[in-house]
PDB file of N, CA and C in Angstrom:
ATOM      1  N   UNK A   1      -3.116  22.581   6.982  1.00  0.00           N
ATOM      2  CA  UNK A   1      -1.747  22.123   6.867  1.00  0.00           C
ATOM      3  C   UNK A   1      -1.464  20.997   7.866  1.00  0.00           C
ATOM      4  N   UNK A   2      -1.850  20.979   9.459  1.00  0.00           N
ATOM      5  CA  UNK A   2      -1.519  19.970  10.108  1.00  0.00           C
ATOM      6  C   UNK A   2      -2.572  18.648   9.022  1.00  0.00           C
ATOM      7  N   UNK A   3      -3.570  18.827   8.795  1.00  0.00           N
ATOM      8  CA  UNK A   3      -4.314  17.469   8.121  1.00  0.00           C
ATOM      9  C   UNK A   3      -3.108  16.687   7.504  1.00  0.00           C
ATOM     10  N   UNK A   4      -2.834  17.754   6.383  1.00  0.00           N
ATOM     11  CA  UNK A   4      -1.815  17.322   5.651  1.00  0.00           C
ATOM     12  C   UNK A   4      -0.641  16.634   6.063  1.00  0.00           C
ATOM     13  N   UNK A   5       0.187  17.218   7.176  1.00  0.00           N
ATOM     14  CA  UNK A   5       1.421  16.950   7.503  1.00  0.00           C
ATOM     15  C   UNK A   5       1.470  15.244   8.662  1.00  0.00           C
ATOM     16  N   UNK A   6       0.049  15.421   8.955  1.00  0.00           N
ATOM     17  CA  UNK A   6      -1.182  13.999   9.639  1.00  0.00           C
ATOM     18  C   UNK A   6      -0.840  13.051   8.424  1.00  0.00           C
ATOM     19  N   UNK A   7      -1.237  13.377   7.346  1.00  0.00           N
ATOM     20  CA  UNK A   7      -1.476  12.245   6.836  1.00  0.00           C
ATOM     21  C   UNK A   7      -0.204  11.706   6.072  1.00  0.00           C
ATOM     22  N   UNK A   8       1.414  12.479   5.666  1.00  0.00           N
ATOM     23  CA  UNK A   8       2.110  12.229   5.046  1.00  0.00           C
ATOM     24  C   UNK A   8       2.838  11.595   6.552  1.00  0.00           C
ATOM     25  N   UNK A   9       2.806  11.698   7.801  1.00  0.00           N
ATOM     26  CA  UNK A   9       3.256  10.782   8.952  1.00  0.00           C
ATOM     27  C   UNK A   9       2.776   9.727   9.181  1.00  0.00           C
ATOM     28  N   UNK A  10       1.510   9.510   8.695  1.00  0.00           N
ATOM     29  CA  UNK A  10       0.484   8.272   8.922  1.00  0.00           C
ATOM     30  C   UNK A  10       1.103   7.161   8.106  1.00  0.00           C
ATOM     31  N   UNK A  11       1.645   7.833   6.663  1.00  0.00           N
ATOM     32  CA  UNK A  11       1.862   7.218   5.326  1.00  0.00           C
ATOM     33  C   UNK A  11       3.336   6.333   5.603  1.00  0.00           C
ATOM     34  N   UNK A  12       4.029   7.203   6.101  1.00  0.00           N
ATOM     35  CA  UNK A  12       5.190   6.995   6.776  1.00  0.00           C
ATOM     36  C   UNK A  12       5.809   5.847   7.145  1.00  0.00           C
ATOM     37  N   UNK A  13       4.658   6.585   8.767  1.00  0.00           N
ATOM     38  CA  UNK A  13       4.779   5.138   9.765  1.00  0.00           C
ATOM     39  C   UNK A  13       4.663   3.488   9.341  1.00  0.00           C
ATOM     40  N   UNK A  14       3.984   3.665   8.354  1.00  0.00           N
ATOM     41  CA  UNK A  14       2.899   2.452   8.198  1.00  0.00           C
ATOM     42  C   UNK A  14       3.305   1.661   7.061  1.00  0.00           C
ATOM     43  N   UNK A  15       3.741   2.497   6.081  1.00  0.00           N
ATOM     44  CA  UNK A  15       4.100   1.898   4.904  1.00  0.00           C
ATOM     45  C   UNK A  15       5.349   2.137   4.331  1.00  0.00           C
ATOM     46  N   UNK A  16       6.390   3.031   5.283  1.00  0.00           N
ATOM     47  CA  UNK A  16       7.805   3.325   3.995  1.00  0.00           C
ATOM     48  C   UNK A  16       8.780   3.272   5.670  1.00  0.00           C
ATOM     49  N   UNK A  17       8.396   2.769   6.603  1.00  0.00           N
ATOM     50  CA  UNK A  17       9.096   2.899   7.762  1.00  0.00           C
ATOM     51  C   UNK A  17       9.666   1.715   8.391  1.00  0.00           C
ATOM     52  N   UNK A  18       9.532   0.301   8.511  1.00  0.00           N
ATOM     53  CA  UNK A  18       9.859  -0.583   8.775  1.00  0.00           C
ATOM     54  C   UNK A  18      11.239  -0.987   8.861  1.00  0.00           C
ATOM     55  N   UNK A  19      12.002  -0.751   7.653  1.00  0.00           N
ATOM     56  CA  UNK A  19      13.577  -1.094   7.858  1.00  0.00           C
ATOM     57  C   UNK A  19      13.852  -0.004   8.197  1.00  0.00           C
ATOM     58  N   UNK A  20      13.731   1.010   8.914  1.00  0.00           N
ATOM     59  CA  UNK A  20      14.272   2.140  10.074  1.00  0.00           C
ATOM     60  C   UNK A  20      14.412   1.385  11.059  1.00  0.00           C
ATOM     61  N   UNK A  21      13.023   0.457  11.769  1.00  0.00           N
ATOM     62  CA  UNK A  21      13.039   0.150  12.707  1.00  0.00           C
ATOM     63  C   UNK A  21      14.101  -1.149  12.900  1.00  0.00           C
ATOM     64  N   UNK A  22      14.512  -2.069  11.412  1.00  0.00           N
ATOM     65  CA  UNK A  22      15.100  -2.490  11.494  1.00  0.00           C
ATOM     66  C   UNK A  22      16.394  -2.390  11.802  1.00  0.00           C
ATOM     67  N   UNK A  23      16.668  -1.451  11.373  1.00  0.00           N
ATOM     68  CA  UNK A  23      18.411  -1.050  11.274  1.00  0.00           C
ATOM     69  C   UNK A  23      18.177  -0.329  12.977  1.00  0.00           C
ATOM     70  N   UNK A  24      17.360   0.566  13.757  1.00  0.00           N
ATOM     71  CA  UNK A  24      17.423   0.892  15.155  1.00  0.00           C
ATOM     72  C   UNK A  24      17.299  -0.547  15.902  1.00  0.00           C
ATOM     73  N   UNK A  25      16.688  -1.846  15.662  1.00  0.00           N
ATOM     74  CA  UNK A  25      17.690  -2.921  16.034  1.00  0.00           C
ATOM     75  C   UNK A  25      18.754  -3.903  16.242  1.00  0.00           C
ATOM     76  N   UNK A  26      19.125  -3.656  15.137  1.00  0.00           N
ATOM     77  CA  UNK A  26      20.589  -3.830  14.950  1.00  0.00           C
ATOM     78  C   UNK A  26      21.383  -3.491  15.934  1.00  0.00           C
ATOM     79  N   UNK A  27      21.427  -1.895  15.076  1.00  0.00           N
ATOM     80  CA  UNK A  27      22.283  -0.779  16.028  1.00  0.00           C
ATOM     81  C   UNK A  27      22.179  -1.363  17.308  1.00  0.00           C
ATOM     82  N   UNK A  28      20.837  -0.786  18.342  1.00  0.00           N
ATOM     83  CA  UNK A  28      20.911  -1.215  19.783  1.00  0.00           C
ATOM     84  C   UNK A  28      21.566  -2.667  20.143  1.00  0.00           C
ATOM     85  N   UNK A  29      21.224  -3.470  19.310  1.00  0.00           N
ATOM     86  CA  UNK A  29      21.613  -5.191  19.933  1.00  0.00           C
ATOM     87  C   UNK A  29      20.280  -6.263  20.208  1.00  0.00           C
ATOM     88  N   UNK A  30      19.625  -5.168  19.962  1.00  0.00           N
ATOM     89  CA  UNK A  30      17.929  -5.906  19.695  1.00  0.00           C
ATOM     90  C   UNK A  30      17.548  -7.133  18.775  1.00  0.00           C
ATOM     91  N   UNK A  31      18.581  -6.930  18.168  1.00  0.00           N
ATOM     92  CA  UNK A  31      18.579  -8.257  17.134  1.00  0.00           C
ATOM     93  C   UNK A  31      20.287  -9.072  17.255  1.00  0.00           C
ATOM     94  N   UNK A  32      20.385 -10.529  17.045  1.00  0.00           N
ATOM     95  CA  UNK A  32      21.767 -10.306  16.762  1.00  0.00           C
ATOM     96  C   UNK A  32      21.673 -11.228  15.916  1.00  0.00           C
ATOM     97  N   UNK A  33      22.827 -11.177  14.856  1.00  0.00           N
ATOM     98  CA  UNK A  33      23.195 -11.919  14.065  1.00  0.00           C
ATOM     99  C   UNK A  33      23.640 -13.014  14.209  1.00  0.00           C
ATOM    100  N   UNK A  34      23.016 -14.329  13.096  1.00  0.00           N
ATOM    101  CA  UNK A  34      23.386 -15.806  13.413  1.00  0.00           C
ATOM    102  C   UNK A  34      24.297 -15.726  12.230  1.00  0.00           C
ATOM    103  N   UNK A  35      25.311 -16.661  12.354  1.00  0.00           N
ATOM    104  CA  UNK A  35      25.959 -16.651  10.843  1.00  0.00           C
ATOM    105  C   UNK A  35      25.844 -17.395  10.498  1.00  0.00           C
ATOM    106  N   UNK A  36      25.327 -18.721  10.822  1.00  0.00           N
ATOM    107  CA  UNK A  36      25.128 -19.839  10.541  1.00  0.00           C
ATOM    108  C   UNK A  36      23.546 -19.833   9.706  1.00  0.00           C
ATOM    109  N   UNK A  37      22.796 -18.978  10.048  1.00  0.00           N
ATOM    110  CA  UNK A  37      21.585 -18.837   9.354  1.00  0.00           C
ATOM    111  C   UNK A  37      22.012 -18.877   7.427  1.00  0.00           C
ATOM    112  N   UNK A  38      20.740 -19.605   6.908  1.00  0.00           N
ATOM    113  CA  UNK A  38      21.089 -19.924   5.877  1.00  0.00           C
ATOM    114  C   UNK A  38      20.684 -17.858   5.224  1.00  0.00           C
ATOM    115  N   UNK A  39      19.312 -17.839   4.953  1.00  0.00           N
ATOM    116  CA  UNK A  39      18.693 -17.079   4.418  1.00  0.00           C
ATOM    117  C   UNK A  39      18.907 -15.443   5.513  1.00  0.00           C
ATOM    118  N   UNK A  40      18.559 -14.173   4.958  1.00  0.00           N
ATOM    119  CA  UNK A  40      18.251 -13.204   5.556  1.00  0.00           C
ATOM    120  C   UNK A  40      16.720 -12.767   5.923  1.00  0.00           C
ATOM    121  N   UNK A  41      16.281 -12.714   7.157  1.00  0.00           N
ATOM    122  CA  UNK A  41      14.752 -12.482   7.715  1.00  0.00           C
ATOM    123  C   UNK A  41      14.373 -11.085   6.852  1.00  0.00           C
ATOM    124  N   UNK A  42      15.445 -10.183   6.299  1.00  0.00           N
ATOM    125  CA  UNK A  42      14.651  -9.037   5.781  1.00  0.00           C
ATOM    126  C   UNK A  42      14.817  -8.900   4.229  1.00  0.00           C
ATOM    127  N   UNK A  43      14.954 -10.503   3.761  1.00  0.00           N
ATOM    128  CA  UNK A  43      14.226 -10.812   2.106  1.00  0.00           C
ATOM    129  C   UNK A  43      13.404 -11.177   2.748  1.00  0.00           C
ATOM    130  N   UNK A  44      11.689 -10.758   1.947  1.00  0.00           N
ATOM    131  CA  UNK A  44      10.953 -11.108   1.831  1.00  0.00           C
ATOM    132  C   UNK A  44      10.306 -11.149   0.102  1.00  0.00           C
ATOM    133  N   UNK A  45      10.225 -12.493  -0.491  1.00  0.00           N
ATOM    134  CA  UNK A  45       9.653 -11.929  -1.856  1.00  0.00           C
ATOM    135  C   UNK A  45       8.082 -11.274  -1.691  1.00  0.00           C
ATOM    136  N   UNK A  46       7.883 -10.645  -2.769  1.00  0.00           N
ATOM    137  CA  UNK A  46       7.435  -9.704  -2.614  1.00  0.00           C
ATOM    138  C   UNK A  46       6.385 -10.353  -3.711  1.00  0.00           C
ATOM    139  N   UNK A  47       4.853 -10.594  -3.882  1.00  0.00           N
ATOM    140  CA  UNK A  47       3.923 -10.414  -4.154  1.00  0.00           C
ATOM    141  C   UNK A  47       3.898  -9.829  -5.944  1.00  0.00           C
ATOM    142  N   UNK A  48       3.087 -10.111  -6.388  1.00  0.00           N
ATOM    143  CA  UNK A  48       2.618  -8.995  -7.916  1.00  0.00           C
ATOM    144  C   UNK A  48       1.390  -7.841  -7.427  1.00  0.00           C
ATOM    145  N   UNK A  49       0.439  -8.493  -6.197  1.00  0.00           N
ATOM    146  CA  UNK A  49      -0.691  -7.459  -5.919  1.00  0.00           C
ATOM    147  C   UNK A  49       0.059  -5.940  -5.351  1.00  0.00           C
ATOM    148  N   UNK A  50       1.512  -6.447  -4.844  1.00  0.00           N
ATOM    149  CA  UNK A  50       1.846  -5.034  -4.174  1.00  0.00           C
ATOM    150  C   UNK A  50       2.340  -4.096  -5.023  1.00  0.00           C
ATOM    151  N   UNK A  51       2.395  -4.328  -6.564  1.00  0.00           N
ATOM    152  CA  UNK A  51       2.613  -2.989  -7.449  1.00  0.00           C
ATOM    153  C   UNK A  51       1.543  -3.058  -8.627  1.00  0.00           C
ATOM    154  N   UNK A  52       0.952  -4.266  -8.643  1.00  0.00           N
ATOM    155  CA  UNK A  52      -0.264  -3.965  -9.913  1.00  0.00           C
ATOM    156  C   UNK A  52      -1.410  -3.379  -9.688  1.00  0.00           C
ATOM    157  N   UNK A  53      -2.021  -3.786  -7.683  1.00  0.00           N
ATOM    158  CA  UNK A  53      -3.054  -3.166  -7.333  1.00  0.00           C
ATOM    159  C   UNK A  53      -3.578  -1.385  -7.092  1.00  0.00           C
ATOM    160  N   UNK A  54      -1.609  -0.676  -6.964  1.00  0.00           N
ATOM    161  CA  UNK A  54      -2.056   0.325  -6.722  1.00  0.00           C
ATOM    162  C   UNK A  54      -1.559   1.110  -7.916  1.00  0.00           C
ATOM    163  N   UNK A  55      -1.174   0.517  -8.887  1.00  0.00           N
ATOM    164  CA  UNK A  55      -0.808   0.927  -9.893  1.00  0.00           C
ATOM    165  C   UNK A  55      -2.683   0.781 -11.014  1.00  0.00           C
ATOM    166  N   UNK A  56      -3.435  -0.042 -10.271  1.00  0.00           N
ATOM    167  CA  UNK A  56      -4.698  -0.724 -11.167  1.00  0.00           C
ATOM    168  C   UNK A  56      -5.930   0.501 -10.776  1.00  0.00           C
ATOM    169  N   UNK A  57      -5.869   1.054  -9.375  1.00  0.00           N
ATOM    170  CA  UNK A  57      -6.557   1.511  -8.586  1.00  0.00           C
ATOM    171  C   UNK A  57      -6.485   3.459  -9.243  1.00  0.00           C
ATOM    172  N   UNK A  58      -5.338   3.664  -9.390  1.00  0.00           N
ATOM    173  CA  UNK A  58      -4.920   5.226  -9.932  1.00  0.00           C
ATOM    174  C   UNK A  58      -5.217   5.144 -11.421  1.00  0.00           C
ATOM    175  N   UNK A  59      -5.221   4.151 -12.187  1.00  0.00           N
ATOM    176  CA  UNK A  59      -5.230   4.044 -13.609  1.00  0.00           C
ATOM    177  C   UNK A  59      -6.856   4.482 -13.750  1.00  0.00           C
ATOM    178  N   UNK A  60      -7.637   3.536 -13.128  1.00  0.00           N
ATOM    179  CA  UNK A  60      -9.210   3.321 -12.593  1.00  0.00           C
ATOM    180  C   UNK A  60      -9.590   5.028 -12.174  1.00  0.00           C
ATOM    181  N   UNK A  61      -9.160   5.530 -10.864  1.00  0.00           N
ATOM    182  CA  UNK A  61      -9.514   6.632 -11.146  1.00  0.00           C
ATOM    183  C   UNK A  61      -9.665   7.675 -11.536  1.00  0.00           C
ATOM    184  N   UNK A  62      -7.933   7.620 -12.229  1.00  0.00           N
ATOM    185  CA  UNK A  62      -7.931   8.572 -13.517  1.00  0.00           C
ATOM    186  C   UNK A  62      -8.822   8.208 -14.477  1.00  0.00           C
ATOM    187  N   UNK A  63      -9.147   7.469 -14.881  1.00  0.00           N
ATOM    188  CA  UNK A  63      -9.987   6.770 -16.201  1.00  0.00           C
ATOM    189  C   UNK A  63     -11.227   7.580 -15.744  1.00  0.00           C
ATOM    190  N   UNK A  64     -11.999   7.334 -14.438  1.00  0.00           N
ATOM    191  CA  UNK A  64     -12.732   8.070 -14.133  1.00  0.00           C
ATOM    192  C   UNK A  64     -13.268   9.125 -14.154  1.00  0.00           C
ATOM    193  N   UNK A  65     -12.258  10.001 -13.605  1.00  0.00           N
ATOM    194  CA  UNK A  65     -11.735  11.887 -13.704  1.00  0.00           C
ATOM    195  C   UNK A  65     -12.181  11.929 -15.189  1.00  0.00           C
ATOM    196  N   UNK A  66     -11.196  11.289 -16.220  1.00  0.00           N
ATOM    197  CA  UNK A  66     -11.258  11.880 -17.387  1.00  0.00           C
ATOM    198  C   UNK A  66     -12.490  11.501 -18.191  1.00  0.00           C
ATOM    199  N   UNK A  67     -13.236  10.382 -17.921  1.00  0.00           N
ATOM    200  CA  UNK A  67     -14.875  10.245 -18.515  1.00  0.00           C
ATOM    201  C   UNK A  67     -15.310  11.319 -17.610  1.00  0.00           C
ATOM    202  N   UNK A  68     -15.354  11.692 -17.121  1.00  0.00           N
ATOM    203  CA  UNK A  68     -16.279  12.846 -16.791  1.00  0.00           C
ATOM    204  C   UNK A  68     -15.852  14.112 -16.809  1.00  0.00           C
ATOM    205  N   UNK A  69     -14.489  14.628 -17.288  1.00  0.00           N
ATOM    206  CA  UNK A  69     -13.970  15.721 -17.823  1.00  0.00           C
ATOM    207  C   UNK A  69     -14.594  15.741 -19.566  1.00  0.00           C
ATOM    208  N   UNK A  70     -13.934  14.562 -20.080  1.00  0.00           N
ATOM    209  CA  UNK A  70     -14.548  14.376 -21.757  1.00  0.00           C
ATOM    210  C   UNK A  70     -15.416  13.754 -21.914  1.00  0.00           C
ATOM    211  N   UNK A  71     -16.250  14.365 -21.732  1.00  0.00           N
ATOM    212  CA  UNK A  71     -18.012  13.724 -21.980  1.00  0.00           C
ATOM    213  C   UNK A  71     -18.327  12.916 -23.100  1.00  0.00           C
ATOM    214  N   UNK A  72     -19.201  11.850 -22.800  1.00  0.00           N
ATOM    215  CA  UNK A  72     -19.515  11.377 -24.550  1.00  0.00           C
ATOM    216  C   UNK A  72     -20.721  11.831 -25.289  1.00  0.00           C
ATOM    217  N   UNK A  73     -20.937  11.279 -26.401  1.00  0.00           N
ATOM    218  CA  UNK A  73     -21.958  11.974 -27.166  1.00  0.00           C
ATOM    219  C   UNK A  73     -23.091  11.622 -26.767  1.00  0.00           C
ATOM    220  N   UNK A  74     -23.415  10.712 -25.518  1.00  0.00           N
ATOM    221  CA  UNK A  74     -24.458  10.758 -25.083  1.00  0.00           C
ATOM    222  C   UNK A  74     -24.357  10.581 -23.495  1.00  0.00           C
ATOM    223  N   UNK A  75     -24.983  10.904 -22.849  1.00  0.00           N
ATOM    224  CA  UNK A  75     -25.121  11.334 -21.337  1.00  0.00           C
ATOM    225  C   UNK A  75     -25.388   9.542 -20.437  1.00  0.00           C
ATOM    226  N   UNK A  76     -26.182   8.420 -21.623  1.00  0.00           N
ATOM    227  CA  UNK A  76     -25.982   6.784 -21.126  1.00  0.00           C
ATOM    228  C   UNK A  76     -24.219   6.659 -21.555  1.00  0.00           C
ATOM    229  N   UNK A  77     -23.706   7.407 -22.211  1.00  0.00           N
ATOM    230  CA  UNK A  77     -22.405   6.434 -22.607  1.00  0.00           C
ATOM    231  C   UNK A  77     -21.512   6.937 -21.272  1.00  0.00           C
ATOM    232  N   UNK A  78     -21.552   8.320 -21.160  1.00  0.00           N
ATOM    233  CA  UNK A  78     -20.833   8.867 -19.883  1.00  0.00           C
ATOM    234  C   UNK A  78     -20.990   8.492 -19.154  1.00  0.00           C
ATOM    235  N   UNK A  79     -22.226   7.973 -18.791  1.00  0.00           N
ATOM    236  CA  UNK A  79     -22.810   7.238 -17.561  1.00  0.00           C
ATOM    237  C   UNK A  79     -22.334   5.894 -17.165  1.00  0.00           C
ATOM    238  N   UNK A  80     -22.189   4.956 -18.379  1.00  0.00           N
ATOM    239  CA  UNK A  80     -21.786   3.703 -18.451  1.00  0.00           C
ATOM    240  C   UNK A  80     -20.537   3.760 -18.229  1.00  0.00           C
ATOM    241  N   UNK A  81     -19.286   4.519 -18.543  1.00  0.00           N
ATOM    242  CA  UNK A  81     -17.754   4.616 -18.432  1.00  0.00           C
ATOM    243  C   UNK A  81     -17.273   5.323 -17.445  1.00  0.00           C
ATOM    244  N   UNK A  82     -18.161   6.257 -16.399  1.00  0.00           N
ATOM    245  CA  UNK A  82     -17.954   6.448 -15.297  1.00  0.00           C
ATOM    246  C   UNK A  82     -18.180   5.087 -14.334  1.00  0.00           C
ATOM    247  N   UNK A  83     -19.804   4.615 -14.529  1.00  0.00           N
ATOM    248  CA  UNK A  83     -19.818   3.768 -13.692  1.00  0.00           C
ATOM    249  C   UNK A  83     -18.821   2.489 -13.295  1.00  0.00           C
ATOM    250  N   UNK A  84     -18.258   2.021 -15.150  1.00  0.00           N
ATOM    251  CA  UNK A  84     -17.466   1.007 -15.312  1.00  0.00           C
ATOM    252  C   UNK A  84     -16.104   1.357 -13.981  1.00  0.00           C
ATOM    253  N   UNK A  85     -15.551   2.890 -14.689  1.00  0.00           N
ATOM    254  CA  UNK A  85     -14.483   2.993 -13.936  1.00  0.00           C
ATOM    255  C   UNK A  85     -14.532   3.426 -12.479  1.00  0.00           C
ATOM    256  N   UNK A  86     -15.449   3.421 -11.992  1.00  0.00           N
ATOM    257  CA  UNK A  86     -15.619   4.047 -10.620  1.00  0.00           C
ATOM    258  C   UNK A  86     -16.021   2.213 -10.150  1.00  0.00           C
ATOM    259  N   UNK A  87     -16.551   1.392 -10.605  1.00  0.00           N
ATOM    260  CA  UNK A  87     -16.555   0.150  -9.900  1.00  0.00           C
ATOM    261  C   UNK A  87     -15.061  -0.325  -9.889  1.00  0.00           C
ATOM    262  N   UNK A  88     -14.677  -0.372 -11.143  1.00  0.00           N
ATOM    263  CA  UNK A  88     -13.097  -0.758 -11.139  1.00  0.00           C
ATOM    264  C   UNK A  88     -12.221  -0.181  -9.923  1.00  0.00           C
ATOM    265  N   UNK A  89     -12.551   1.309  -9.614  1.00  0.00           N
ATOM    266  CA  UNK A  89     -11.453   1.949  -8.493  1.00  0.00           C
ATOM    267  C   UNK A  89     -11.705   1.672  -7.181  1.00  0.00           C
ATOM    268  N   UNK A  90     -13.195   1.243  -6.875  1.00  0.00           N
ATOM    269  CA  UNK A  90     -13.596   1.117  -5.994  1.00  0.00           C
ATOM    270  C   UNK A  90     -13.555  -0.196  -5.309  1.00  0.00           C
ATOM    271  N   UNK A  91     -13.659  -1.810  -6.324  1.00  0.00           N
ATOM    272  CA  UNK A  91     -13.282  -2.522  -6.183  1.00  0.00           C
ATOM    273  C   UNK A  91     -12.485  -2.756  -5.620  1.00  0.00           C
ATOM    274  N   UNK A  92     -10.893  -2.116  -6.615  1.00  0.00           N
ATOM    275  CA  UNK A  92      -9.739  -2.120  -6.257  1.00  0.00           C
ATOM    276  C   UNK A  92      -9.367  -1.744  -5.010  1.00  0.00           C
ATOM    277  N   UNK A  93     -10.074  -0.554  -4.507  1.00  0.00           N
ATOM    278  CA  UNK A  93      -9.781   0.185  -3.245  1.00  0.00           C
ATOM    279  C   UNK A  93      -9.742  -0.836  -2.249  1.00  0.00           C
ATOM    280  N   UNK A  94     -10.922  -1.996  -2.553  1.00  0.00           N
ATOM    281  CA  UNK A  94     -11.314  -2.652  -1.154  1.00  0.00           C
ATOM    282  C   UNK A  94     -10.634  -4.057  -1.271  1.00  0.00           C
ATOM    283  N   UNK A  95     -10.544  -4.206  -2.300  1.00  0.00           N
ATOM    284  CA  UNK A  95      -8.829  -5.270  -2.759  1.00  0.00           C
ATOM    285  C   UNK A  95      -8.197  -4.995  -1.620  1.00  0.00           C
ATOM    286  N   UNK A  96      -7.104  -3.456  -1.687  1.00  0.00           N
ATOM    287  CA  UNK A  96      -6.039  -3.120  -1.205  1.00  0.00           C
ATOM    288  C   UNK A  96      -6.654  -3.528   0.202  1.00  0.00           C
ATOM    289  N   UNK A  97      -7.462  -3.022   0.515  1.00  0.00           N
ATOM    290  CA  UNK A  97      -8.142  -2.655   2.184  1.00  0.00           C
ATOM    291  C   UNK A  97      -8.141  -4.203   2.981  1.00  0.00           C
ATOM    292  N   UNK A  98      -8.985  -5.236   2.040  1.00  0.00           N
ATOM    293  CA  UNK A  98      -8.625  -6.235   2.308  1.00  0.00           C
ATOM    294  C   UNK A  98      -7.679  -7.230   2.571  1.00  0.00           C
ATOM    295  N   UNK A  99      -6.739  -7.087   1.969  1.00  0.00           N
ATOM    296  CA  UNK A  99      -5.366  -7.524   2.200  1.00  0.00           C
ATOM    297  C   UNK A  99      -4.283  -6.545   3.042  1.00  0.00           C
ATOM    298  N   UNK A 100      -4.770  -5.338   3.459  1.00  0.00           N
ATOM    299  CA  UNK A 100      -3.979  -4.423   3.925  1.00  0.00           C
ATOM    300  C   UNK A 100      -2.764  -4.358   4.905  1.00  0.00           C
ATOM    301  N   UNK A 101      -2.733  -5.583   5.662  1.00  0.00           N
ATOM    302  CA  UNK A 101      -1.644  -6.195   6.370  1.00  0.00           C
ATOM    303  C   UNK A 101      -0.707  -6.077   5.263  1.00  0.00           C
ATOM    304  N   UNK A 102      -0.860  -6.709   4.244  1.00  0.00           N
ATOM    305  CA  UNK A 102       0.251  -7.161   3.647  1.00  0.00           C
ATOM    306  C   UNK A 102       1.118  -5.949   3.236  1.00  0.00           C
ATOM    307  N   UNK A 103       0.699  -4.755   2.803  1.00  0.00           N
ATOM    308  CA  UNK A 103       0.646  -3.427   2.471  1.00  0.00           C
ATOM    309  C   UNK A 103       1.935  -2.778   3.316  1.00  0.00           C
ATOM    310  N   UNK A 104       1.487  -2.983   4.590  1.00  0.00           N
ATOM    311  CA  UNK A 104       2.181  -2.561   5.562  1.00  0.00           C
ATOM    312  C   UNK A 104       3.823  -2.920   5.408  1.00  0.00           C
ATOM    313  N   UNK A 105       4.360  -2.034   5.611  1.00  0.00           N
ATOM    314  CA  UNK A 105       6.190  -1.851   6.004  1.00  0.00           C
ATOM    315  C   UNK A 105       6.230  -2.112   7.600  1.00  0.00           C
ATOM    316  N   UNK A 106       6.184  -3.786   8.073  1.00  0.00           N
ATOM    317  CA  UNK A 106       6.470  -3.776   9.080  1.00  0.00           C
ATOM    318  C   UNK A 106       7.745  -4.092   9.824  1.00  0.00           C
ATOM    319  N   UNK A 107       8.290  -3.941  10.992  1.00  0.00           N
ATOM    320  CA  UNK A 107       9.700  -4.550  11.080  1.00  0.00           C
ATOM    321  C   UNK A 107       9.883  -6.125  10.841  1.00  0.00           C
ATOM    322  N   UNK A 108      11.160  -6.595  10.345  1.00  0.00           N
ATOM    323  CA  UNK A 108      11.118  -8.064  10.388  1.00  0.00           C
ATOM    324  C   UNK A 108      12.013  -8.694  11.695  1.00  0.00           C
ATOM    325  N   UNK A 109      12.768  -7.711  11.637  1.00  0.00           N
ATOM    326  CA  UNK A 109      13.820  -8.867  12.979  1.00  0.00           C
ATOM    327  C   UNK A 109      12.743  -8.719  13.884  1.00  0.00           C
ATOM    328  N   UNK A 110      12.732  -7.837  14.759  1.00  0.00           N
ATOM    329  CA  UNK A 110      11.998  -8.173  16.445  1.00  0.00           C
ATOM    330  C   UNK A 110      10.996  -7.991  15.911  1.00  0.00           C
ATOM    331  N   UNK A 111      10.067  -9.534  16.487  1.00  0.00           N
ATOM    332  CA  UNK A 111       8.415  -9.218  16.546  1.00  0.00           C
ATOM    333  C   UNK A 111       8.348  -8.978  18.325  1.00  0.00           C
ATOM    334  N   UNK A 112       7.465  -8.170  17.927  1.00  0.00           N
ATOM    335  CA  UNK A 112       6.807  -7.655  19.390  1.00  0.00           C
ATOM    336  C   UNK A 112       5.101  -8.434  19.498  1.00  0.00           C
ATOM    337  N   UNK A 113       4.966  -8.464  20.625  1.00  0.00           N
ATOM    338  CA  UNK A 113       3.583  -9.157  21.046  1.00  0.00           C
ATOM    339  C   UNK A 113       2.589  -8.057  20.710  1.00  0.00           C
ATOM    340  N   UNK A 114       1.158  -8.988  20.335  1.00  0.00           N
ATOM    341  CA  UNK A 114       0.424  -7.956  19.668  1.00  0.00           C
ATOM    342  C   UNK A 114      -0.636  -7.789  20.606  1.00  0.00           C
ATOM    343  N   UNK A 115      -1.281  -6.819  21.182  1.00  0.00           N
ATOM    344  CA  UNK A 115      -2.155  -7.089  22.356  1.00  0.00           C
ATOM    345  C   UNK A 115      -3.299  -6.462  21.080  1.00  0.00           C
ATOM    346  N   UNK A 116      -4.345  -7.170  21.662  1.00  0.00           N
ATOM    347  CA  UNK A 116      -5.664  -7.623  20.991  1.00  0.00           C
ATOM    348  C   UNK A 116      -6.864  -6.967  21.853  1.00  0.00           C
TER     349      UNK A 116
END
């Protein structure tokens, strides 16, 4: 259960948490508002990879799961439509991994220094 409760905080932090941190700058005074600014710092447009890739990646490994739940009539065809879809998910996986910054829910008003 802690694994679990590890990894839905990990998920959290990282990816659904960012405008928390935004709005706890606000609040404090950590940020302040220009009014003269044309645009708002927390539009950001938003990409097509950030809902097709992980929407491409679950399709892929379900596709997977289920060639090898419903077998085909021959043991090369199962073989070939696992492999297809297990390159497809796996690909995809390292898509996401690769670009994974972008992924991230980070704050937009205060950047903080990044020590390296």
């Amino acid at each position: 259960m802690d694994g679990w409760n590890s990894m839905i905080r990990y998920y959290k932090n990282n990816f659904s948490d960012g405008f928390r941190q935004d709005s706890i700058d606000l609040f404090l005074g950590n940020y302040s508002v220009d009014e003269l600014e044309s645009h708002s710092p927390l539009s950001v447009p938003r990409d097509w990879k950030f809902l097709a890739l992980p929407i491409i990646m679950v399709v892929a490994f379900s596709m997977c799961i289920i060639c090898l739940l419903m077998a085909g009539d021959t043991w090369t065809e199962t073989l070939a439509y696992v492999l297809f879809w297990g390159v497809a998910s796996i690909g995809t996986f390292f898509i996401i991994l690769y670009n994974g910054k972008d992924f991230v829910d980070a704050p937009r008003l205060v950047q903080k220094e990044k020590i390296d």
